[in-house]
Protein backbone atom coordinates (compact mmCIF):
# COMPACT_ATOMS: atom_id res chain seq x y z
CA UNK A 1 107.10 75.58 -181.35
CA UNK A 2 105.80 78.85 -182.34
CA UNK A 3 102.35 78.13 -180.63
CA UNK A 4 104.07 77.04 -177.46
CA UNK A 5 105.93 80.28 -177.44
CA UNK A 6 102.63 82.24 -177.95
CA UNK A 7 101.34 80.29 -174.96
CA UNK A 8 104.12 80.68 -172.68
CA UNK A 9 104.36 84.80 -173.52
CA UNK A 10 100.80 84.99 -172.59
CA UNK A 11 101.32 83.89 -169.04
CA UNK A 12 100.62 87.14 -166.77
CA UNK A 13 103.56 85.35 -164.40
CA UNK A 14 106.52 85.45 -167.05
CA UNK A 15 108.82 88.08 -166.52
CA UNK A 16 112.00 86.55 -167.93
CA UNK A 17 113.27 84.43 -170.63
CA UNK A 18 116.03 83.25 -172.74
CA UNK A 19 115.30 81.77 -175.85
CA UNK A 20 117.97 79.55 -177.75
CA UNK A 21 116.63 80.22 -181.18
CA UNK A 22 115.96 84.20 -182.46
CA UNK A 23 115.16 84.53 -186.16
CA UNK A 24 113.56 81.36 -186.54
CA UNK A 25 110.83 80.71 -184.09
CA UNK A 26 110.01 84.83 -184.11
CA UNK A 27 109.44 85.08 -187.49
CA UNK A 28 105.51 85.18 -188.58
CA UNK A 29 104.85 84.37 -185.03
CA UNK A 30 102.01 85.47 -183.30
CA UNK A 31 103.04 87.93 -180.55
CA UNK A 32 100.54 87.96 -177.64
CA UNK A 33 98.66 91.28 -176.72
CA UNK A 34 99.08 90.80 -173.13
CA UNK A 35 102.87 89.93 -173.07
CA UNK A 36 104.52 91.22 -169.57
CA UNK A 37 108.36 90.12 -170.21
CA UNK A 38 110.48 92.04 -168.63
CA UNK A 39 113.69 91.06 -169.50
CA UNK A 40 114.61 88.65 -172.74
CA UNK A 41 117.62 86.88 -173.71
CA UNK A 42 118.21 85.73 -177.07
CA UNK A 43 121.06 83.35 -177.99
CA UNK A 44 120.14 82.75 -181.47
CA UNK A 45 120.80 85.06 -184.56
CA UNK A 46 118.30 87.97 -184.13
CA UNK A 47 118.07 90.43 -186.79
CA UNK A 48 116.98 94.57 -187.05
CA UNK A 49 112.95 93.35 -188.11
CA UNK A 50 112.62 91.11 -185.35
CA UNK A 51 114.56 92.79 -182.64
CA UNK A 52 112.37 95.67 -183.86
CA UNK A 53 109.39 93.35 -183.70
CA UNK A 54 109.69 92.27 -180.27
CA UNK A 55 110.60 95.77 -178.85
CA UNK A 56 107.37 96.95 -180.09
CA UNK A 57 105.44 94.45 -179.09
CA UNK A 58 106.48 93.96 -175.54
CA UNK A 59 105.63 97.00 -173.53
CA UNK A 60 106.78 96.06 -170.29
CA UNK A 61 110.03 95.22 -171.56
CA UNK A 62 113.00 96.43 -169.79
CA UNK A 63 115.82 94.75 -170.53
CA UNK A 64 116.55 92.72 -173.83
CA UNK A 65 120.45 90.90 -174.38
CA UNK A 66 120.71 89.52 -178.10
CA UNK A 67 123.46 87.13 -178.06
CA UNK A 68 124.01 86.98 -181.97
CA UNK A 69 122.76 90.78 -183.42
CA UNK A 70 123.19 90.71 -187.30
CA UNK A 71 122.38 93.06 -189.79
CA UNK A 72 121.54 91.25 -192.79
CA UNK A 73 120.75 94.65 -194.47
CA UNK A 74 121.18 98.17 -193.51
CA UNK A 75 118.37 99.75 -191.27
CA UNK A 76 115.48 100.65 -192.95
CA UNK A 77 112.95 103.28 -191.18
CA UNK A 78 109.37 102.85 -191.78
CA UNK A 79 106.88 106.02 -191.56
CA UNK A 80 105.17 104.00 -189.15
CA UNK A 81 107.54 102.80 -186.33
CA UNK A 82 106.76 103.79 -183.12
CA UNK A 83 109.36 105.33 -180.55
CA UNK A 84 109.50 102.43 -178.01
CA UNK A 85 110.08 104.23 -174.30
CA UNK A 86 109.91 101.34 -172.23
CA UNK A 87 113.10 99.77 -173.01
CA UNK A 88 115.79 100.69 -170.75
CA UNK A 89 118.87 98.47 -171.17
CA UNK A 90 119.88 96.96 -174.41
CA UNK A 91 123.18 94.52 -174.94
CA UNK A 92 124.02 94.18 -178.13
CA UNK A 93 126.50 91.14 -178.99
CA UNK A 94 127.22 91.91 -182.91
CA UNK A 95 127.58 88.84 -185.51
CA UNK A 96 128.78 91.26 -188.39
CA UNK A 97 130.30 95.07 -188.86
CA UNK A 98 127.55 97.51 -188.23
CA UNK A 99 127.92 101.30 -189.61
CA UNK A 100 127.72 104.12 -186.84
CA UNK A 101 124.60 105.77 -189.08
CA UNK A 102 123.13 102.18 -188.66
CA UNK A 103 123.75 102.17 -184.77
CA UNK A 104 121.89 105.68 -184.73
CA UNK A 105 118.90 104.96 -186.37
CA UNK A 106 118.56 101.58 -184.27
CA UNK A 107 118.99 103.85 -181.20
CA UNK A 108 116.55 106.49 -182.14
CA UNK A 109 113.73 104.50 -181.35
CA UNK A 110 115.04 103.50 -177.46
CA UNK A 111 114.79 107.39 -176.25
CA UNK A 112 114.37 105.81 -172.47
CA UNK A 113 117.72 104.09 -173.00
CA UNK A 114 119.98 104.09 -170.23
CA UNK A 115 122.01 101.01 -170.68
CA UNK A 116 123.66 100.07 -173.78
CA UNK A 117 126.49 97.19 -174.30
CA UNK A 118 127.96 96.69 -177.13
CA UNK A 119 130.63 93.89 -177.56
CA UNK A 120 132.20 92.48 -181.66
CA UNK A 121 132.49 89.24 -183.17
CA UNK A 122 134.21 86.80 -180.68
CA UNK A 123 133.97 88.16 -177.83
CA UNK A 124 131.71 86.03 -175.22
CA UNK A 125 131.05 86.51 -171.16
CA UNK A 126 128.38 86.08 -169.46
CA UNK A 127 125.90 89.25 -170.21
CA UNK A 128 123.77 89.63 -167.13
């Protein structure tokens, strides 16, 4: 599945997708160069390292919705992560409590931001 993924991400056509699965087919997958999504939906449970992950590695992303946002662990801030500009609208559906310091430190790194949604355990509607 992963190498399907990889395939479809590379086509210059994509702008838009909504995966069912998050954690699972991201992880140790390999992210194409030449991705130009747009706007992503995941529905599956999507943690700080890969939402990270894909931010970083999509730079035509615009808009990303994470249906099931967990933090497994609080954020941790590498000396190397980059400031990603390009993301402008961010909707955050959250599986477990997250801290306001955590919150800050995920939004430090979306300084083009303009859009934020944030919605708690339970709560469902259609997030276009």
């Amino acid at each position: 599945m992963k190498q399907l993924l990889t395939s479809i991400l590379s086509r210059k056509s994509l702008r838009k997708l909504k995966l069912g699965d998050g954690d699972d087919i991201i992880t140790d997958m390999r992210w194409p160069i030449r991705c130009k999504l747009e706007n992503m939906t995941i529905s599956g449970k999507c943690n700080w390292d890969i939402t990270y992950f894909i931010i970083s590695h999509s730079p035509h992303l615009r808009k990303l919705i994470l249906e099931r946002f967990s933090l497994d662990e609080n954020i941790t801030i590498e000396s190397d992560m980059k400031q990603c500009d390009h993301l402008t609208s961010l909707s955050l559906y959250i599986s477990y409590e997250i801290t306001m310091n955590d919150l800050e430190l995920f939004l430090i790194f979306l300084g083009k931001l303009t859009y934020l949604q944030l919605f708690g355990p339970g709560y469902r509607a259609d997030p276009s």
